[in-house]
Protein backbone atom coordinates (compact mmCIF):
# COMPACT_ATOMS: atom_id res chain seq x y z
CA UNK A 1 -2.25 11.22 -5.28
CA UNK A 2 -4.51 13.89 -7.00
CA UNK A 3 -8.07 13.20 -8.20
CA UNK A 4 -10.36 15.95 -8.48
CA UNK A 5 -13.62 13.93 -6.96
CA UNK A 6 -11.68 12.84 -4.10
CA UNK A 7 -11.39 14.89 -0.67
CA UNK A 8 -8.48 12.75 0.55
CA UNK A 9 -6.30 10.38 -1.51
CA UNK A 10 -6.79 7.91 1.08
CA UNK A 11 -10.51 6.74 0.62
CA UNK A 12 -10.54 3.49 -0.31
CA UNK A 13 -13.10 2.43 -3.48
CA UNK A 14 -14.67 -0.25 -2.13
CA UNK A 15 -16.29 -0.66 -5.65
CA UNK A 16 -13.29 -1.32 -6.81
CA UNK A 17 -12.07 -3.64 -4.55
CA UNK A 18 -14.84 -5.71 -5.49
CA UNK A 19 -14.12 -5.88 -9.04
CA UNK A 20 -10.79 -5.72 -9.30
CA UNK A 21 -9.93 -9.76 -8.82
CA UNK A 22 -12.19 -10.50 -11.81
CA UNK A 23 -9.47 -9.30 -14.24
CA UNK A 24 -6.82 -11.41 -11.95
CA UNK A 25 -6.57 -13.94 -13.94
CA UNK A 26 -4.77 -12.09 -16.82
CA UNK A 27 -1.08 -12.45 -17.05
CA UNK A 28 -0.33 -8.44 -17.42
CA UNK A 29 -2.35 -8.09 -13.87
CA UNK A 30 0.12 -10.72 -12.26
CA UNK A 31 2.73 -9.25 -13.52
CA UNK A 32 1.93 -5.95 -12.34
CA UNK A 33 1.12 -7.06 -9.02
CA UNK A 34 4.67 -8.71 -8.63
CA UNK A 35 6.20 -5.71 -9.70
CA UNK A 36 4.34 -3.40 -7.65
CA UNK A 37 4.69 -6.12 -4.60
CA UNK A 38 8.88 -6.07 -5.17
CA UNK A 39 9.15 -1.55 -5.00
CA UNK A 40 6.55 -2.04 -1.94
CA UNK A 41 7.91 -4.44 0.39
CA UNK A 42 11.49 -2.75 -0.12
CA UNK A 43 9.87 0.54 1.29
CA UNK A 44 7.79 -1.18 4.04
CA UNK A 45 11.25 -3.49 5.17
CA UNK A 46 13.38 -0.09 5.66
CA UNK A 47 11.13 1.83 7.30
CA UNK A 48 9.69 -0.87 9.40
CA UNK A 49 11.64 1.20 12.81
CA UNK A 50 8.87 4.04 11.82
CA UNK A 51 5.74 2.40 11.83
CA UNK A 52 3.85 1.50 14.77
CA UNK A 53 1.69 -1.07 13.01
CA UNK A 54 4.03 -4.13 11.50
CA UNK A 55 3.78 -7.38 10.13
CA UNK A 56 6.26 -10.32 9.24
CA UNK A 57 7.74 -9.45 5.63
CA UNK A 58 6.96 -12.43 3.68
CA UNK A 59 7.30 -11.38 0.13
CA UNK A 60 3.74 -12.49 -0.78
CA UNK A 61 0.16 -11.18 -1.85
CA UNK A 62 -2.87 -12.83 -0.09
CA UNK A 63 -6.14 -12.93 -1.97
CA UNK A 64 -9.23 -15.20 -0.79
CA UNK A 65 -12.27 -16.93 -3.21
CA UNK A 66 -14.73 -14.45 -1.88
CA UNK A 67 -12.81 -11.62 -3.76
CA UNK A 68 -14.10 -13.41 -6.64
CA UNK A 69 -17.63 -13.03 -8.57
CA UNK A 70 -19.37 -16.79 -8.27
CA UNK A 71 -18.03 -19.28 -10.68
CA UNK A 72 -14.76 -17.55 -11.20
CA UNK A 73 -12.43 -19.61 -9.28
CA UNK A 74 -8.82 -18.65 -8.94
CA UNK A 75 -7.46 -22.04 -8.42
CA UNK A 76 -6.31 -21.40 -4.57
CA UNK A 77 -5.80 -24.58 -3.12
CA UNK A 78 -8.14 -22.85 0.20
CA UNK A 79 -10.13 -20.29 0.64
CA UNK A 80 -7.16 -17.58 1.35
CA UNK A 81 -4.29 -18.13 -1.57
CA UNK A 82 -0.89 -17.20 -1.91
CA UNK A 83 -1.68 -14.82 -5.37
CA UNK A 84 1.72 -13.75 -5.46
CA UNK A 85 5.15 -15.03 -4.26
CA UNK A 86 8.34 -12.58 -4.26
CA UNK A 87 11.18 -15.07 -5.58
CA UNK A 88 14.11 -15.17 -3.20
CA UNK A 89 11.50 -14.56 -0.69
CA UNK A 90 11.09 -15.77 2.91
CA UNK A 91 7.86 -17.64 1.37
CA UNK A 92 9.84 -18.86 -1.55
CA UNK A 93 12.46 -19.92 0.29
CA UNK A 94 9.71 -21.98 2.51
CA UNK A 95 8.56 -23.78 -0.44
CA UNK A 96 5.19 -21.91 -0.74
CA UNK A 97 4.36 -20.84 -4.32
CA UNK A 98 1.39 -19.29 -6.46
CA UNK A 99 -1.35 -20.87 -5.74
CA UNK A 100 -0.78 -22.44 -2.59
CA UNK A 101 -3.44 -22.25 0.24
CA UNK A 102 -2.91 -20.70 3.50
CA UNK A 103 -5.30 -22.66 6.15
CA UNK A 104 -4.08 -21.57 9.54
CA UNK A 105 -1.59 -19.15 11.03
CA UNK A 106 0.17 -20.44 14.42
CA UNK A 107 -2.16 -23.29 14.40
CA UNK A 108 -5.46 -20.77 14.40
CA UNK A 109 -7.65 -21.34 11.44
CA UNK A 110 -7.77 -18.27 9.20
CA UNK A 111 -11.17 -17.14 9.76
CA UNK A 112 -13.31 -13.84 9.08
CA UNK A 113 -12.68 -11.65 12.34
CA UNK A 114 -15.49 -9.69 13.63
CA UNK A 115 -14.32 -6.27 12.76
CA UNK A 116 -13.65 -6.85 9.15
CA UNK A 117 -17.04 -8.74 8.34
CA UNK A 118 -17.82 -6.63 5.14
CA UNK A 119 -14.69 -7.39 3.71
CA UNK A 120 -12.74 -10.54 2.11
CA UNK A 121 -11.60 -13.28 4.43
CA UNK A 122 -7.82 -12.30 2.44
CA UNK A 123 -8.01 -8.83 4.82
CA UNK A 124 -8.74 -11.25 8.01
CA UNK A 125 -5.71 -13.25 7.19
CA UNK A 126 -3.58 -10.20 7.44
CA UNK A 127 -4.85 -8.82 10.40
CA UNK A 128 -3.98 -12.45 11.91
CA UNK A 129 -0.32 -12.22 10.26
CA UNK A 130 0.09 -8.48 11.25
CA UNK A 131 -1.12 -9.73 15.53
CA UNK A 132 1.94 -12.45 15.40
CA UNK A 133 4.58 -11.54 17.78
CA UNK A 134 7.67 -9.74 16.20
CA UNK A 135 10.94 -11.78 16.76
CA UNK A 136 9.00 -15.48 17.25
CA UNK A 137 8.78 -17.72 14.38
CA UNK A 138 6.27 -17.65 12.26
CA UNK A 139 4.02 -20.91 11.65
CA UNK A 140 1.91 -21.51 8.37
CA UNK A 141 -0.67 -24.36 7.84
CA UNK A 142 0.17 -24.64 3.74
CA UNK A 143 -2.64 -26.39 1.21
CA UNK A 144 -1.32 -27.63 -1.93
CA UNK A 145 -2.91 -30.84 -3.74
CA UNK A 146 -5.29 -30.98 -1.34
CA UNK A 147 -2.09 -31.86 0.98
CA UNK A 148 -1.87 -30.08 4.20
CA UNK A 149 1.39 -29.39 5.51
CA UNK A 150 3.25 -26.43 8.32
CA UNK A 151 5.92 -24.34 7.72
CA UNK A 152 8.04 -22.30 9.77
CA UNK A 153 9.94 -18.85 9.06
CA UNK A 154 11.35 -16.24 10.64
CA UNK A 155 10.59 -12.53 8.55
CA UNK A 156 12.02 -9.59 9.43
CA UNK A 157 8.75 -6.79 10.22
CA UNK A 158 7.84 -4.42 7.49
CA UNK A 159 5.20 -1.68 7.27
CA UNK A 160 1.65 -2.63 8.09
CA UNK A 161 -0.31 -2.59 4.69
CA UNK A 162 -2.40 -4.51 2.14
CA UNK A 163 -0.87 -3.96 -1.46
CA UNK A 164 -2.22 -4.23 -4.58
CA UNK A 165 -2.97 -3.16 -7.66
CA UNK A 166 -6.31 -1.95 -9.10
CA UNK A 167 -7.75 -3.62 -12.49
CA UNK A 168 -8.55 -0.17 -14.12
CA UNK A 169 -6.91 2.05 -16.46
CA UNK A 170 -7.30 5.42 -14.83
CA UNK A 171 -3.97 7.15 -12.67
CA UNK A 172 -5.34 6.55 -9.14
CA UNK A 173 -3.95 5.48 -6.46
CA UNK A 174 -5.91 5.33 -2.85
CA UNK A 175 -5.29 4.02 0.40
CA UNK A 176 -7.55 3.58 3.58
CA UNK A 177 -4.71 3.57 6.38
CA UNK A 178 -4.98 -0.49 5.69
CA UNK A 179 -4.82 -1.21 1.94
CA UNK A 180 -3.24 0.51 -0.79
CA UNK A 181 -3.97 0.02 -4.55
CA UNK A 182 -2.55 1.69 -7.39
CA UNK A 183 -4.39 1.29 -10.71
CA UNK A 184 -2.75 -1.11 -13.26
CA UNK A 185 -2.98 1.90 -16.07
CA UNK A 186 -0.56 3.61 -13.78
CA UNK A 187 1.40 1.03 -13.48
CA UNK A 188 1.92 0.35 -16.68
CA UNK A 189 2.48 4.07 -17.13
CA UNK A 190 5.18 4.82 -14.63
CA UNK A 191 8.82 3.93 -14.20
CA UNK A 192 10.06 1.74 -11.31
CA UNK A 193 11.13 4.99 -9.44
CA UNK A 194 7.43 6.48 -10.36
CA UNK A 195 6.01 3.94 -8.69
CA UNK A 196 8.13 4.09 -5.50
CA UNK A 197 7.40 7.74 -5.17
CA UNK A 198 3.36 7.13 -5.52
CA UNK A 199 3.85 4.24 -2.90
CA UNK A 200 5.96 6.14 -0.63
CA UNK A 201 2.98 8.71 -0.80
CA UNK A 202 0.38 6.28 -0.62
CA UNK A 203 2.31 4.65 2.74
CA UNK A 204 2.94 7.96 4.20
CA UNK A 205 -0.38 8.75 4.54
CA UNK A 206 -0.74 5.58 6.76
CA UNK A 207 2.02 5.77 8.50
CA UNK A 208 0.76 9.47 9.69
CA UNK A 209 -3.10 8.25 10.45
CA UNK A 210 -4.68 10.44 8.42
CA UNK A 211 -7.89 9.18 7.27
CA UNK A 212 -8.49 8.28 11.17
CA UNK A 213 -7.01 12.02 12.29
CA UNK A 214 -9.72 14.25 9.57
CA UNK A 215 -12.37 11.91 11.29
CA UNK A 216 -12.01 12.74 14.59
CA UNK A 217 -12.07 16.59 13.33
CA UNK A 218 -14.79 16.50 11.65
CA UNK A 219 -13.20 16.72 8.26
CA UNK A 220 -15.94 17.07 5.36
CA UNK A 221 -15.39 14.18 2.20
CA UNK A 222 -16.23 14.48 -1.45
CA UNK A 223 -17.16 18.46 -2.73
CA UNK A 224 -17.49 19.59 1.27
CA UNK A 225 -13.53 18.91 1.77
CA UNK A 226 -12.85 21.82 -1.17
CA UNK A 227 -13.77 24.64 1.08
CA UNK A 228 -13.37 26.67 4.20
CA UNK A 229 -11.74 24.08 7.12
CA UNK A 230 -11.95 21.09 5.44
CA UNK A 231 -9.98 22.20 2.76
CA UNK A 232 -7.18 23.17 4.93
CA UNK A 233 -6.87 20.11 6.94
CA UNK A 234 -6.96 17.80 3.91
CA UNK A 235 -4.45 20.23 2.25
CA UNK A 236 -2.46 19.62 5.40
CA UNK A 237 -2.64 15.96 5.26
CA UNK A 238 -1.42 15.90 1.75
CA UNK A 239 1.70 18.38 2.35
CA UNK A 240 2.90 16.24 5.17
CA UNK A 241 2.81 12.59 3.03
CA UNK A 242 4.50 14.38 0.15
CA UNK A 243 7.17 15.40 2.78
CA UNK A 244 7.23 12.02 4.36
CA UNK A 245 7.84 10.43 1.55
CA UNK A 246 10.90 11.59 0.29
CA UNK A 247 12.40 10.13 3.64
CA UNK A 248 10.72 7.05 3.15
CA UNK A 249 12.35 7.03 -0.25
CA UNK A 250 15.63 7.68 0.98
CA UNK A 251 15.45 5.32 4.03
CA UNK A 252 14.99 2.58 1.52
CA UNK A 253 18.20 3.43 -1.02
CA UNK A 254 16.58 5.81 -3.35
CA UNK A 255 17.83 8.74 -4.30
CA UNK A 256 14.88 11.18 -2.91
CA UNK A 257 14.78 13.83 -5.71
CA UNK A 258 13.48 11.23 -8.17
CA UNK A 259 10.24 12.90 -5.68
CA UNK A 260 10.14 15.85 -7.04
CA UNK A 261 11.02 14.80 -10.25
CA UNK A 262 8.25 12.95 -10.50
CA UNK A 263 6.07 15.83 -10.14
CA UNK A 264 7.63 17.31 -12.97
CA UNK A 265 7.38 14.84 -15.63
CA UNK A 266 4.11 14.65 -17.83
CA UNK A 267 2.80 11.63 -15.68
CA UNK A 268 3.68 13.78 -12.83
CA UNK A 269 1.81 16.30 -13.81
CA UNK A 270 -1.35 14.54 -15.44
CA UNK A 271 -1.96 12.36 -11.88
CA UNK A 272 -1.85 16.10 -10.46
CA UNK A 273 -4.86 17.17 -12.10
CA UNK A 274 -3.78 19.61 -14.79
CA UNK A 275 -6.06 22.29 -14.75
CA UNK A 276 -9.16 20.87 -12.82
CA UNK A 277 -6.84 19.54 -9.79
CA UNK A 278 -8.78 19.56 -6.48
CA UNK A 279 -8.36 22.43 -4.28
CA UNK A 280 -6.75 21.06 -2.07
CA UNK A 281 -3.60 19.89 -3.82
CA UNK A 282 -0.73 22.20 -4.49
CA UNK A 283 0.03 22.14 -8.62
CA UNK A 284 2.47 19.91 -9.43
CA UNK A 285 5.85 22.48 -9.67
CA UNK A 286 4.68 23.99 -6.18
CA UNK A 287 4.70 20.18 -4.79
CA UNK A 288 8.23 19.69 -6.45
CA UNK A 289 9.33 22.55 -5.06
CA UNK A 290 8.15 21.64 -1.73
CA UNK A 291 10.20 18.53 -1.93
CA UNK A 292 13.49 20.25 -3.04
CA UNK A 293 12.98 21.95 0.36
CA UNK A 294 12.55 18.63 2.40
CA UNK A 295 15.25 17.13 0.60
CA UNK A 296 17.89 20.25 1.12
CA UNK A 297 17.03 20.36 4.87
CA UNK A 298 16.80 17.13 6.18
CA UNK A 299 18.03 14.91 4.06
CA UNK A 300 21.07 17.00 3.16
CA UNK A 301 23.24 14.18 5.18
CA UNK A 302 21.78 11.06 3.85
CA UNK A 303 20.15 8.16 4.96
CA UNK A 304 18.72 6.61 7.26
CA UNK A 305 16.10 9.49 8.72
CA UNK A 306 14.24 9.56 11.15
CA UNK A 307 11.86 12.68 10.20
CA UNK A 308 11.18 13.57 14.20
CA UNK A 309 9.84 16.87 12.82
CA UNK A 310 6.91 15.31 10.93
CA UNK A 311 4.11 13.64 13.39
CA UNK A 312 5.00 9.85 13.23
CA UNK A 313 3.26 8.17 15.76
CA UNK A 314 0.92 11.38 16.88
């Protein structure tokens, strides 16, 4: 979404990652990340056929000890935990709750994998769950008690992507092509429909490879991407999630204009910068307007979509 000091909504703050499972503890955080969690995993299960990165829908959000600053332990019965469980979900139904530990995934110890050494061991666990093989069951070495003992499941595939939501008070939301946050002041903020439309944004932007596509051309970050080329291909970037999205939305039972509706309203419009928006995001009404256009011309027949005319997959 819009922040002035950012060139692309998807840069990750890794700052932020750092801190935010400090404040995990408190009971408004949970809650927040279960509700965020529920409006997530209902996007990433019905659009699963568009993304070509997947992983088995579990219901659940992984966090790992290392996420936390020394002597602040979570309680996870290992060093990867089971921080939230979806109720009704496949892990529910598997007996796994909050809390739990998650040793090994089809008998392979979770361990930090060499391309994901700076961050927590909870990121190496879902690269691990997001390499099992679609349609085989799914095993799980489970801690609890200091108990050890395997379950088996068999998810559906959802969307690729770490959720979560940030411990701050500020409307951000960012995304790295891997994980997305969304800050808990927005959260608290928005409406269950708000939400879905900054997540379907937020996913979009992932599902189109963005922050790996204005690499490989060169694309300037910070005050750089405001002008000349830079500018335009970040503008770019950000026209085609807000498009995305709406088919996302739609794909997963929601009513798409609550998109540009969004925009409108004065959350809408205050996470789209007011008067010192970045360059490179449309105001608000043009973005709404945008979406009415999306919506009239190929969604006019419903759901499902399959939006061949945006670059899925380029």
């Amino acid at each position: 979404m819009n922040r002035p000091s950012r060139a692309l909504t998807c840069l990750a703050c890794l700052a932020s990652l750092c801190l935010a499972p400090a404040a995990r503890a408190q009971g408004a955080l949970r809650s927040a990340d279960l509700r965020l969690l529920a409006i997530a995993e209902r996007i990433q299960l019905a659009n699963a056929a568009l993304c070509d990165r997947q992983a088995p829908a579990l219901g659940v959000a992984l966090e790992s000890k290392d996420q936390f600053p020394s002597g602040n332990d979570p309680g996870f019965a290992a060093d990867v935990g089971f921080a939230v469980v979806l109720p009704d979900s496949p892990a529910a139904q598997a007996g796994i709750g909050m809390g739990d530990g998650l040793a090994a995934i089809d008998g392979e110890a979770v361990a930090v994998r060499p391309a994901l050494e700076e961050m927590p061991l909870r990121d190496s666990a879902h690269a691990m769950l997001g390499d099992h093989p679609a349609g085989s069951p799914l095993r799980l070495t489970i801690v609890r008690d200091g108990l050890t003992r395997e379950v088996e499941l068999a998810p559906a595939q959802q969307c690729r992507a770490l959720v979560e939501v940030l411990a701050e008070d500020g409307d951000t939301a960012h995304s790295d092509g891997r994980v997305i946050q969304i800050a808990l002041g927005l959260v608290r903020r928005a409406s269950d429909e708000q939400i879905a439309v900054i997540f379907a944004h937020e996913l979009a932007h992932g599902m189109l490879r963005h922050r790996q596509r204005l690499a490989d051309e060169g694309v300037s970050k910070g005050l750089g991407g405001e002008f000349g080329r830079s500018r335009r291909l970040n503008a770019e970037a950000e026209i085609e999630a807000d498009r995305l999205s709406v088919h996302l939305l739609a794909n997963a039972g929601y009513d798409p204009r609550i998109a540009p509706a969004f925009w409108r309203s004065d959350l809408g419009r205050n996470v789209g910068g007011g008067l010192f928006r970045s360059r490179i995001y449309a105001s608000p009404e043009a973005r709404a307007r945008a979406l009415e256009r999306e919506i009239a011309e190929f969604l006019a027949g419903g759901a499902p979509s399959w939006p061949g005319h945006l670059p899925i997959r380029r």
